[in-house]
C-alpha atoms as a PDB file:
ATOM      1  CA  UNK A   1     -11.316-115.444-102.357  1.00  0.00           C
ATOM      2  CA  UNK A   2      -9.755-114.538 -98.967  1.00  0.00           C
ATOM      3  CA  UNK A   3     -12.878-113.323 -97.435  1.00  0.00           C
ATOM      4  CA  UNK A   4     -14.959-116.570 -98.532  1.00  0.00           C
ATOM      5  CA  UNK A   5     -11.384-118.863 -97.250  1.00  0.00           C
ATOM      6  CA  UNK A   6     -12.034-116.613 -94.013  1.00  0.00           C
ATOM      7  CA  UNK A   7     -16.093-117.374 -93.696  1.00  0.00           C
ATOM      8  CA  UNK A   8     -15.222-121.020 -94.312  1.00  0.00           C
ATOM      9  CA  UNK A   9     -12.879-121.192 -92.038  1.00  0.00           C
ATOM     10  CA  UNK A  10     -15.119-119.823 -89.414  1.00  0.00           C
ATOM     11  CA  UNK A  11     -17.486-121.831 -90.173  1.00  0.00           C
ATOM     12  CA  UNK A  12     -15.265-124.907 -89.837  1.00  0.00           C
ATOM     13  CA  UNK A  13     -14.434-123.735 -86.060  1.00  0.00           C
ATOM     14  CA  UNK A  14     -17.681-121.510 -84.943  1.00  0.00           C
ATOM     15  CA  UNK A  15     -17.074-121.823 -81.400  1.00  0.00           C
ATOM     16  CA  UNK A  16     -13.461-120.829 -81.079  1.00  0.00           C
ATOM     17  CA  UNK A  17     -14.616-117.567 -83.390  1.00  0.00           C
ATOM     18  CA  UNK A  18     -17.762-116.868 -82.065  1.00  0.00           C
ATOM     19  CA  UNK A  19     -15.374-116.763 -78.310  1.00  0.00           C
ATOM     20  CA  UNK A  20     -12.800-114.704 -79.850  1.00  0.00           C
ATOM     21  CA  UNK A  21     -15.408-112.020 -81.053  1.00  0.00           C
ATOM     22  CA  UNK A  22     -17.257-112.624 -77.832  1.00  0.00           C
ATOM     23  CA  UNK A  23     -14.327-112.212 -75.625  1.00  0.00           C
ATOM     24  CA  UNK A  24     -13.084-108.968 -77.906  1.00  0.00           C
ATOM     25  CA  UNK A  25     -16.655-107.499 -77.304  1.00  0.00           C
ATOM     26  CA  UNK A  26     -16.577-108.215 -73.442  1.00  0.00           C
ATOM     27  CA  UNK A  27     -13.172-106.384 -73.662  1.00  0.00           C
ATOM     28  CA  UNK A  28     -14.728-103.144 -75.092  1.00  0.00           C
ATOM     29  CA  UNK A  29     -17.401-103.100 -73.226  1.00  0.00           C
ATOM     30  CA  UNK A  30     -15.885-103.083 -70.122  1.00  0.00           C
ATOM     31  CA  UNK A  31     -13.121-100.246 -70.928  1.00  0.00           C
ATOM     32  CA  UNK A  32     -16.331 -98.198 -71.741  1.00  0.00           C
ATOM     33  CA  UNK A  33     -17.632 -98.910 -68.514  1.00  0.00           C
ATOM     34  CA  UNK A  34     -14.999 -97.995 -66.951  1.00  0.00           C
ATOM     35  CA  UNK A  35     -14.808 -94.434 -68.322  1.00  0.00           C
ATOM     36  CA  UNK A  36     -18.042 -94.018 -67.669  1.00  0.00           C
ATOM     37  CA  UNK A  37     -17.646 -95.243 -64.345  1.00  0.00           C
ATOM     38  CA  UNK A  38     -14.841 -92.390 -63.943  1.00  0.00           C
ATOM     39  CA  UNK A  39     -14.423 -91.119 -60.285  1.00  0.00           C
ATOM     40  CA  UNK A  40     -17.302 -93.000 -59.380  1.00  0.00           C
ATOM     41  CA  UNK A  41     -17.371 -96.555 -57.850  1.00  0.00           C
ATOM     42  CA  UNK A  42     -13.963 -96.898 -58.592  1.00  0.00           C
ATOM     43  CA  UNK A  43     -13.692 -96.744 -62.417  1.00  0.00           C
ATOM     44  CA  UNK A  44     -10.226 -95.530 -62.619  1.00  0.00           C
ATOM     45  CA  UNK A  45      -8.894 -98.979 -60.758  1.00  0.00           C
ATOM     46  CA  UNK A  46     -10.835-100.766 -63.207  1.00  0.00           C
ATOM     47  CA  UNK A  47      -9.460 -98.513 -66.037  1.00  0.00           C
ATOM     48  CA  UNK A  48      -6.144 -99.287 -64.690  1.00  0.00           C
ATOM     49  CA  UNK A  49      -6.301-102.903 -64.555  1.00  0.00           C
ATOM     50  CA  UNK A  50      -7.007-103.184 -67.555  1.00  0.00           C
ATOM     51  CA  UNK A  51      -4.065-101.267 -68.567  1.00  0.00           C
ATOM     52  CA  UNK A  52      -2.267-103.718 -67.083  1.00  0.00           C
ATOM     53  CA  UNK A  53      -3.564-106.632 -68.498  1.00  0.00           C
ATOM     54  CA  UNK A  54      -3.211-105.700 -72.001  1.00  0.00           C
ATOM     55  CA  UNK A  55       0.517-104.301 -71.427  1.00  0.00           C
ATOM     56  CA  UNK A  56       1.263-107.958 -69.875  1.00  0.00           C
ATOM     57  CA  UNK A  57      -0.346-109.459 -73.143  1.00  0.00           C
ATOM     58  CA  UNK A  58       1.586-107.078 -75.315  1.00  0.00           C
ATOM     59  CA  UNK A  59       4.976-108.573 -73.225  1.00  0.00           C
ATOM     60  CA  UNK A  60       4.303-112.110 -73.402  1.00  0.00           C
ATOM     61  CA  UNK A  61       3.417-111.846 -77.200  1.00  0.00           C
ATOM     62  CA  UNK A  62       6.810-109.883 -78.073  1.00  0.00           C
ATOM     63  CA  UNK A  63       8.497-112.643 -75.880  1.00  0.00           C
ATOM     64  CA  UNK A  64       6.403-115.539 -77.678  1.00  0.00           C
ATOM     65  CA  UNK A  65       7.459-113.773 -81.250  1.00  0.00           C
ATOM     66  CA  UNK A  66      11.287-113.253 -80.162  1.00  0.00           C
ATOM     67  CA  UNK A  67      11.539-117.048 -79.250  1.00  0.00           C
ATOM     68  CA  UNK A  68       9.999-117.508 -82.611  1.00  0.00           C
ATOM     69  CA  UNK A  69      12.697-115.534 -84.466  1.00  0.00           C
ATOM     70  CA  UNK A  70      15.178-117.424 -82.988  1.00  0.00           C
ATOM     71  CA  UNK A  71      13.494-121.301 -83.354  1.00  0.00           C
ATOM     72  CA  UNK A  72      11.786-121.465 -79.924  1.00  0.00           C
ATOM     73  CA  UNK A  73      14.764-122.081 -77.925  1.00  0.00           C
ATOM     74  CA  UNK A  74      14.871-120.728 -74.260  1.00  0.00           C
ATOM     75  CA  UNK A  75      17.901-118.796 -73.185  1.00  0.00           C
ATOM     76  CA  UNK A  76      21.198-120.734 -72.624  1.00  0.00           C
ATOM     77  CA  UNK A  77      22.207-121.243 -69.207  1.00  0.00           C
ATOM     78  CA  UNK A  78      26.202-121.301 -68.553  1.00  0.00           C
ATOM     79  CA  UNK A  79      28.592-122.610 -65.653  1.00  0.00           C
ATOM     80  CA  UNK A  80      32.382-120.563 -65.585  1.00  0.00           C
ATOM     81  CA  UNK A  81      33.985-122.550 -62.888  1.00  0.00           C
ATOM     82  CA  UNK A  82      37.020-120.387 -61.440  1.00  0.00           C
ATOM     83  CA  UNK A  83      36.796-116.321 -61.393  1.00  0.00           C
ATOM     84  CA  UNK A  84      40.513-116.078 -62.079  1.00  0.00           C
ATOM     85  CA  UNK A  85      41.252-113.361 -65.015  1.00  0.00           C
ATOM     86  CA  UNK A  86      40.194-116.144 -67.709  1.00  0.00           C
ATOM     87  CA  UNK A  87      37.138-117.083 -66.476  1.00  0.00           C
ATOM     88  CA  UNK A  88      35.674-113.747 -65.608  1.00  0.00           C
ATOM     89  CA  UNK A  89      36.809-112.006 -69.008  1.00  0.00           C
ATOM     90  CA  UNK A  90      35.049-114.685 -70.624  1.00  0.00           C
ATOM     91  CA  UNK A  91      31.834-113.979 -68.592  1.00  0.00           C
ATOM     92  CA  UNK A  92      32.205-110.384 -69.132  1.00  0.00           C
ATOM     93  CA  UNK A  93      32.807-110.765 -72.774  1.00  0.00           C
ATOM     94  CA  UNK A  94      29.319-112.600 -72.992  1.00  0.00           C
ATOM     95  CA  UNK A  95      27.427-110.888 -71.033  1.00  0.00           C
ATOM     96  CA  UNK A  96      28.396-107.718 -72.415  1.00  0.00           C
ATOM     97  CA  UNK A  97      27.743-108.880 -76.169  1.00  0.00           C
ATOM     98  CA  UNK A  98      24.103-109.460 -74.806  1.00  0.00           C
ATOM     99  CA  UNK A  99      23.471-106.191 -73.074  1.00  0.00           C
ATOM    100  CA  UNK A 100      22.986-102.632 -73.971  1.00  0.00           C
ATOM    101  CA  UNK A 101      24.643 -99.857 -72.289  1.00  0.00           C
ATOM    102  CA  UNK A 102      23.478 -96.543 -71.906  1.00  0.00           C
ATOM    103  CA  UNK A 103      24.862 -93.692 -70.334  1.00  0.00           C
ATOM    104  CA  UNK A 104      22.548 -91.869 -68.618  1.00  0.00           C
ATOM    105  CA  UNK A 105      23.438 -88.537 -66.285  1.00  0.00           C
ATOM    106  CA  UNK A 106      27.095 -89.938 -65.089  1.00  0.00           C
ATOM    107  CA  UNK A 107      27.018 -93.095 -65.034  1.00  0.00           C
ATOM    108  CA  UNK A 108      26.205 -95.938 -67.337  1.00  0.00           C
ATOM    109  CA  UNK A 109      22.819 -98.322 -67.627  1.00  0.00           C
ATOM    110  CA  UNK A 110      23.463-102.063 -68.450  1.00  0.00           C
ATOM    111  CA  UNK A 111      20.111-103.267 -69.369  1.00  0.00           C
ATOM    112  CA  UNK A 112      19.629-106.983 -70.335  1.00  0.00           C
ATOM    113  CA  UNK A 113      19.287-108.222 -74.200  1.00  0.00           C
ATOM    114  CA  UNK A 114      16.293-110.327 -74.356  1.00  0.00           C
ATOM    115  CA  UNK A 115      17.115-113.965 -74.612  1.00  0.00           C
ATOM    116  CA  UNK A 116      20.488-113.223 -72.998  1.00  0.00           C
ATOM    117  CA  UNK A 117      22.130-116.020 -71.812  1.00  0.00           C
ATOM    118  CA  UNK A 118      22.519-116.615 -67.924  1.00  0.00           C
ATOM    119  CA  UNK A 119      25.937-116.769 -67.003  1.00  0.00           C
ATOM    120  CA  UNK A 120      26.647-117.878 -63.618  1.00  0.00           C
ATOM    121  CA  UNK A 121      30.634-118.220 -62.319  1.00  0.00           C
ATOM    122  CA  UNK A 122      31.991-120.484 -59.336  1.00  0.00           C
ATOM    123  CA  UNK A 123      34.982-119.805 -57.307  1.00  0.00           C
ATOM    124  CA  UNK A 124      36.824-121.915 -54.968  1.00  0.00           C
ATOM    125  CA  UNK A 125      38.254-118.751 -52.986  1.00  0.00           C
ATOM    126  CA  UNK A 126      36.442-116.778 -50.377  1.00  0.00           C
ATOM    127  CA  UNK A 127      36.593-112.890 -51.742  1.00  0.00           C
ATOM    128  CA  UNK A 128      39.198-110.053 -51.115  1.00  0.00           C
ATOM    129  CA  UNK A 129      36.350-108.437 -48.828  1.00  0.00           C
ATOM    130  CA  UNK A 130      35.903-111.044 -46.269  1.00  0.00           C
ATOM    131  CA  UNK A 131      40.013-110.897 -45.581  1.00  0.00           C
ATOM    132  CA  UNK A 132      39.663-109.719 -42.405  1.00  0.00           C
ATOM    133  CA  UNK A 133      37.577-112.093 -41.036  1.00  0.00           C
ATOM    134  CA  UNK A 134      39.167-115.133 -42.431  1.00  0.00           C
ATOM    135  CA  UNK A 135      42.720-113.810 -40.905  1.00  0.00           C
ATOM    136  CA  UNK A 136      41.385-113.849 -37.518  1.00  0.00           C
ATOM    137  CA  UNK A 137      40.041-116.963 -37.878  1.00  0.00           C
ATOM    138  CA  UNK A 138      43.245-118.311 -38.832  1.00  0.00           C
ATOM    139  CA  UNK A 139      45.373-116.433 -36.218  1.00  0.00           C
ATOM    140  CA  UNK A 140      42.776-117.788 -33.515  1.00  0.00           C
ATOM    141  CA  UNK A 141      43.637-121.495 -34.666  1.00  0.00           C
ATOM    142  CA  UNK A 142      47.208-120.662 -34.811  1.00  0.00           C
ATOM    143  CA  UNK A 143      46.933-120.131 -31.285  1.00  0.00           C
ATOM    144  CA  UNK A 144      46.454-124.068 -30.800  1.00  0.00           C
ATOM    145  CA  UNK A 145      48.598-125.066 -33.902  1.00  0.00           C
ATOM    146  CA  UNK A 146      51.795-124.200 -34.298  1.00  0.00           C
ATOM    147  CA  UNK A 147      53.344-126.315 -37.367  1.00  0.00           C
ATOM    148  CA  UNK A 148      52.412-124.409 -40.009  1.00  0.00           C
ATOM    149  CA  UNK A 149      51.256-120.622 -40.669  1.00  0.00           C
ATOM    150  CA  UNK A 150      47.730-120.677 -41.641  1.00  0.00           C
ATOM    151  CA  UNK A 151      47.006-116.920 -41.263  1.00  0.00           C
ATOM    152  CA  UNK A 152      49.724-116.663 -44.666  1.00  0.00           C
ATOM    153  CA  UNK A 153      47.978-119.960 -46.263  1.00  0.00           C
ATOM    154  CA  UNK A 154      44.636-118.402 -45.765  1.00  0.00           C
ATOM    155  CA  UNK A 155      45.650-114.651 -47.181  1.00  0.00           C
ATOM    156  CA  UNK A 156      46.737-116.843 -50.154  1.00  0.00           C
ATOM    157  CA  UNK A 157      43.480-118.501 -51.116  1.00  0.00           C
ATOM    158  CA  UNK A 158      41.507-115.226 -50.832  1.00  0.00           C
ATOM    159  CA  UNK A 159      40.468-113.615 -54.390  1.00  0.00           C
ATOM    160  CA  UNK A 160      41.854-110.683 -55.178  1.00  0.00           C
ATOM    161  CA  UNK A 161      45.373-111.429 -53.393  1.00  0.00           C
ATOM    162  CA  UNK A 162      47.703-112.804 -55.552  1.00  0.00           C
ATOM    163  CA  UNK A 163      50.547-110.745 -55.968  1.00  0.00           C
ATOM    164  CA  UNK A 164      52.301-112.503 -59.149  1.00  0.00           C
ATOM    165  CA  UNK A 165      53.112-109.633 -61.336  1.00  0.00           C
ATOM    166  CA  UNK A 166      52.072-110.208 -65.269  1.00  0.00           C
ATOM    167  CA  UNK A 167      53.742-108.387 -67.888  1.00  0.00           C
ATOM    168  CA  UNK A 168      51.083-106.511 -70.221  1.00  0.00           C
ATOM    169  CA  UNK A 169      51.707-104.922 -73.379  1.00  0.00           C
ATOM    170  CA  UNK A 170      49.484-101.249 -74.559  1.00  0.00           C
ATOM    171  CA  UNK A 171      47.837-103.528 -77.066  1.00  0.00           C
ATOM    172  CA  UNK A 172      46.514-105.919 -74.173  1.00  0.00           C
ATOM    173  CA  UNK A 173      45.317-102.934 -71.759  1.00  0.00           C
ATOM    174  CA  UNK A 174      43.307-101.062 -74.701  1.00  0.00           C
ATOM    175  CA  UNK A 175      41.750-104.212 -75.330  1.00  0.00           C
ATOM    176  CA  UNK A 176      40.970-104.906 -71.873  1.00  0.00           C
ATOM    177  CA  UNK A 177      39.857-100.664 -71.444  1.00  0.00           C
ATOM    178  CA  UNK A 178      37.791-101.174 -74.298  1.00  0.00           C
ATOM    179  CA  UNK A 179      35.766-103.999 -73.209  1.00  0.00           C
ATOM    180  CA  UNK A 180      35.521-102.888 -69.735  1.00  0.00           C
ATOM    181  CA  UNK A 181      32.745-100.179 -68.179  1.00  0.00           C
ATOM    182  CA  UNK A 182      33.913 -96.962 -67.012  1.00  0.00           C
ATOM    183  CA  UNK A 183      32.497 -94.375 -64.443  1.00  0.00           C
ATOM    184  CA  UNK A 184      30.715 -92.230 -67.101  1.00  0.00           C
ATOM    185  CA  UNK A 185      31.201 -94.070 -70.608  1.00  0.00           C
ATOM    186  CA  UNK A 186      31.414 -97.512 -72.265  1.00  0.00           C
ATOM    187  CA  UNK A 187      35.162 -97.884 -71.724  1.00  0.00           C
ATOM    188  CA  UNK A 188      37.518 -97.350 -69.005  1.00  0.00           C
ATOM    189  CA  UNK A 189      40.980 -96.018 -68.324  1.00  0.00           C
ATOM    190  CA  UNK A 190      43.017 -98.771 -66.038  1.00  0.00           C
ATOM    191  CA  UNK A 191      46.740 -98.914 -65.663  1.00  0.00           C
ATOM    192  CA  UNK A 192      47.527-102.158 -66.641  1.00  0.00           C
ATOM    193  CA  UNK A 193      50.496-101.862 -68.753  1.00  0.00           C
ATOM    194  CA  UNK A 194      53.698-102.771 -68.664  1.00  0.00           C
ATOM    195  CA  UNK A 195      53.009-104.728 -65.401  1.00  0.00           C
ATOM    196  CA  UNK A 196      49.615-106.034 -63.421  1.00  0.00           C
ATOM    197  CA  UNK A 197      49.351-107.964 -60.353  1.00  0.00           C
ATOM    198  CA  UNK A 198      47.102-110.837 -61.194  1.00  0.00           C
ATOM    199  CA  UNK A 199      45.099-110.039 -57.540  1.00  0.00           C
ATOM    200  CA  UNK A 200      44.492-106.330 -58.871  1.00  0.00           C
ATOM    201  CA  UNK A 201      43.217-107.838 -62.592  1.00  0.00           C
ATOM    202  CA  UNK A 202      40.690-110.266 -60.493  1.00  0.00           C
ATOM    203  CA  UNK A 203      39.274-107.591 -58.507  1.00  0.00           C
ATOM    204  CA  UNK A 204      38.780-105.040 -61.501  1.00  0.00           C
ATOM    205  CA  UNK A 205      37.162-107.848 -63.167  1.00  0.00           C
ATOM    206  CA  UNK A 206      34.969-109.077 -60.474  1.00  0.00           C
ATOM    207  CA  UNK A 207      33.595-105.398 -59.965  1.00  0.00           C
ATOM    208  CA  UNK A 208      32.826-105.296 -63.634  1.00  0.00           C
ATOM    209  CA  UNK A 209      31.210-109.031 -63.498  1.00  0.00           C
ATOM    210  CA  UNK A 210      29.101-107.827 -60.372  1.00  0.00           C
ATOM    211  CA  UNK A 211      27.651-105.030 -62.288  1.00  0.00           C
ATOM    212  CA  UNK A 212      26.343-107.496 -65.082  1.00  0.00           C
ATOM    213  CA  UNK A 213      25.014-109.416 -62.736  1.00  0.00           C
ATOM    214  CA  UNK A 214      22.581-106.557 -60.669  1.00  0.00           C
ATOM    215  CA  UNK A 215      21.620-105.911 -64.385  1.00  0.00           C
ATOM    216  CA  UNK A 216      19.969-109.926 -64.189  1.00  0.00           C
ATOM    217  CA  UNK A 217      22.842-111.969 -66.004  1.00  0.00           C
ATOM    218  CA  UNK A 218      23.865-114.385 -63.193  1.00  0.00           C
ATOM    219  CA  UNK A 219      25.829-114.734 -60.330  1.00  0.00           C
ATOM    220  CA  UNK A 220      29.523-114.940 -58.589  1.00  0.00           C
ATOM    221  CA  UNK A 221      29.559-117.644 -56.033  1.00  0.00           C
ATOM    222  CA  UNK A 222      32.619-117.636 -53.809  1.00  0.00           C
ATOM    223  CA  UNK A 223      33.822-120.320 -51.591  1.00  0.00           C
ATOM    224  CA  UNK A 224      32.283-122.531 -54.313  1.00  0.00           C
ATOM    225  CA  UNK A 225      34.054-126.412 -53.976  1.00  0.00           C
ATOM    226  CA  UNK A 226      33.632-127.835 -57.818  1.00  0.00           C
ATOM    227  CA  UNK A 227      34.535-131.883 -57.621  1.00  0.00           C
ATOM    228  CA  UNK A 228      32.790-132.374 -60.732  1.00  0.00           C
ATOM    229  CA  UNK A 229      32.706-130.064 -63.218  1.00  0.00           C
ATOM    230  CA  UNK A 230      29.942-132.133 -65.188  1.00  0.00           C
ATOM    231  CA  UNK A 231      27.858-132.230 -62.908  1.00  0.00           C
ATOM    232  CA  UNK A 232      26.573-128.799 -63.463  1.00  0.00           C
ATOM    233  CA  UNK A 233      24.720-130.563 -66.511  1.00  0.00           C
ATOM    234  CA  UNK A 234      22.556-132.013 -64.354  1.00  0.00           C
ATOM    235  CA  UNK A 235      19.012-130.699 -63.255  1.00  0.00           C
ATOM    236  CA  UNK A 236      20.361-130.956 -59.393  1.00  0.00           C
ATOM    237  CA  UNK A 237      23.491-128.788 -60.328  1.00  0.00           C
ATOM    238  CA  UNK A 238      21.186-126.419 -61.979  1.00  0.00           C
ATOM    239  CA  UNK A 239      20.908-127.729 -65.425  1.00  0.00           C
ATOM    240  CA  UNK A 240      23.745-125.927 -67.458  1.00  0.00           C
ATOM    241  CA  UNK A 241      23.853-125.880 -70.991  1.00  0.00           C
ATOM    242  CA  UNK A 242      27.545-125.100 -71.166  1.00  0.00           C
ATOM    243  CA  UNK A 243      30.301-125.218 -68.519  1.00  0.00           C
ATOM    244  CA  UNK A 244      33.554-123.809 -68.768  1.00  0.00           C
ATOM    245  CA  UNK A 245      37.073-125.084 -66.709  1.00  0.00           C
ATOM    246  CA  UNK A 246      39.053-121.894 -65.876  1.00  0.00           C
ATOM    247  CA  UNK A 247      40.059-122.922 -62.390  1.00  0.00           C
ATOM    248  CA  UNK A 248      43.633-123.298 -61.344  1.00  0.00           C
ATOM    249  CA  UNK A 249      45.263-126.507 -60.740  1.00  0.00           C
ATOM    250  CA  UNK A 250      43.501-126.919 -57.577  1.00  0.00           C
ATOM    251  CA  UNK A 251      40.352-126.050 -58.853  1.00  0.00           C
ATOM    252  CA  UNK A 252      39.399-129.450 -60.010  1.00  0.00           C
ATOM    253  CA  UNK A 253      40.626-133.008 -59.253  1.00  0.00           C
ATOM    254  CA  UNK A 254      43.469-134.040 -60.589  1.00  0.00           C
ATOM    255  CA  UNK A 255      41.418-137.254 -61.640  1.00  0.00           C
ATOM    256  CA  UNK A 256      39.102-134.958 -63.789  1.00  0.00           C
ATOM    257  CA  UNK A 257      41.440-133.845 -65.557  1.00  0.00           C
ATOM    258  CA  UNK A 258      43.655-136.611 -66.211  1.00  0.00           C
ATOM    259  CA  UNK A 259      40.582-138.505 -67.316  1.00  0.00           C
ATOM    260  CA  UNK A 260      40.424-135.556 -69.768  1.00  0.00           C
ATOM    261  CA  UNK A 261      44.224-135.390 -70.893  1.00  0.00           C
ATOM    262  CA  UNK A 262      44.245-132.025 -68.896  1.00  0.00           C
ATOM    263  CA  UNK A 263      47.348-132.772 -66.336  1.00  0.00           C
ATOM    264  CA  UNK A 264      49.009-129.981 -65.130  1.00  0.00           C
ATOM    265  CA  UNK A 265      52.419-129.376 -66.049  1.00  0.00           C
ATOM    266  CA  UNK A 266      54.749-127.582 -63.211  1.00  0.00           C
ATOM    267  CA  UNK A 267      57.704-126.041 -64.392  1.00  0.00           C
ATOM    268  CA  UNK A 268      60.709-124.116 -62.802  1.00  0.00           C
ATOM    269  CA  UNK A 269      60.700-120.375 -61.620  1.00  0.00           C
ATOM    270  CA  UNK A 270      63.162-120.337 -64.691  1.00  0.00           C
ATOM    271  CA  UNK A 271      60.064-121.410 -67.493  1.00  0.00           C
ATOM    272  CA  UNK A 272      57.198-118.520 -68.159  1.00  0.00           C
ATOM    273  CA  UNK A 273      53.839-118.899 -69.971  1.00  0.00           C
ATOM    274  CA  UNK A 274      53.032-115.831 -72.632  1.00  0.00           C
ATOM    275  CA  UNK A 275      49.203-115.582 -72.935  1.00  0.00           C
ATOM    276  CA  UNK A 276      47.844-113.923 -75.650  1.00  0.00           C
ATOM    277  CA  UNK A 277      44.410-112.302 -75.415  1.00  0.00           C
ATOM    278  CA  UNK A 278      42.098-111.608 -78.519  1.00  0.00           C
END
């Protein structure tokens, strides 16, 4: 019954088979050829192009039966805005549940899941690395302006140089160890307990962010001015699928967020905020 469904069919749609078996035979014919051609008028090219072709065939129909498995949908795209300790463990945290690591020699492979999202983060601040050169530009205009001290104002808004000290508990640094990539294995070994600066937690996670993204995930855009953080939504702003707000109270208008019921609330040195990470 199957092989008279089959000849039916065929028969229904003779032109697409007869192709198909055309196009199959044209295939075999020319690998022959080619390694019969061997060191002759270049054979072995031939050979190899085919190769080629058939291993890019073999890639686009895993990729075609992977978007399958998961309903067709293309990879999500996501916006982090602010690379503060939140917003960067939450983009390590994804990217690292999509990736594999492998430790190979001393050091450790992060090779992209397929389908892994792309996760791209936005930061106000210019990084810790370009310190030197944003100093001297504001000790050059200090020259002309005396009235305030912009060389301190501009040390302040680089990443990396906070130095407001967090209290962390062991629990909180294995979880953060465990999570995080070391030199040689899938873990590391950083001091963070009892105390942190919050500049030293933003650079460790940065570094570990930066090595997710030469592995394809996304990018870390400093000096990155967010007004709107829906706008990322759009097609213009790259199209996002998701956006997350981790910026500081500067990091987005206070009319966003009042829109939003997000207002900041300032307190007194004498108040303190206990974050709890899971």
């Amino acid at each position: 019954m199957q092989a008279s469904a089959r000849v039916k069919q065929h028969e229904r749609e003779p032109n697409a088979w007869e192709r198909d078996m055309a196009a199959q035979a044209a295939l075999v014919a020319a690998r022959l050829k080619a390694r019969a051609d061997g060191s002759g008028s270049g054979g072995d090219e031939h050979a190899k192009a085919l190769r080629r072709d058939a291993l890019e065939r073999l890639r686009l129909q895993r990729e075609a039966l992977e978007a399958e498995r998961i309903g067709g949908r293309r990879a999500a795209r996501i916006a982090i805005v602010g690379a503060g300790p939140a917003g960067l463990w939450l983009a390590v945290l994804l990217a690292r549940k999509h990736a594999t690591l492998t430790l190979t020699g001393n050091a450790v492979k992060i090779t992209r899941n397929s389908h892994a999202p792309q996760i791209d983060v936005y930061e106000r601040r210019l990084p810790a690395a370009e310190a030197g050169a944003a100093v001297r530009s504001a000790d050059e205009a200090n020259k002309y302006d005396h009235s305030s001290d912009n060389s301190e104002a501009t040390s302040k808004a680089l990443h990396g140089s906070r130095n407001i000290i967090l209290a962390i508990t062991q629990q909180t640094q294995d979880l953060l160890n465990r999570h995080l990539c070391g030199t040689a294995s899938s873990h590391s070994h950083h001091a963070f307990a009892p105390t942190s600066r919050i500049g030293d937690i933003e650079r460790i996670l940065a570094a570990e962010f930066e090595r997710y993204c030469a592995a394809g995930f996304g990018q870390l855009t400093y000096g990155a001015v967010v007004g709107d953080p829906d706008e990322f939504h759009s097609a213009r702003r790259g199209g996002y699928d998701v956006v997350f707000v981790a910026s500081g109270k500067k990091g987005v208008p206070d009319e966003w967020r009042i829109a939003r019921g997000l207002e900041s609330i300032v307190e007194g040195t004498a108040a303190a905020i206990l974050v709890q990470v899971r």
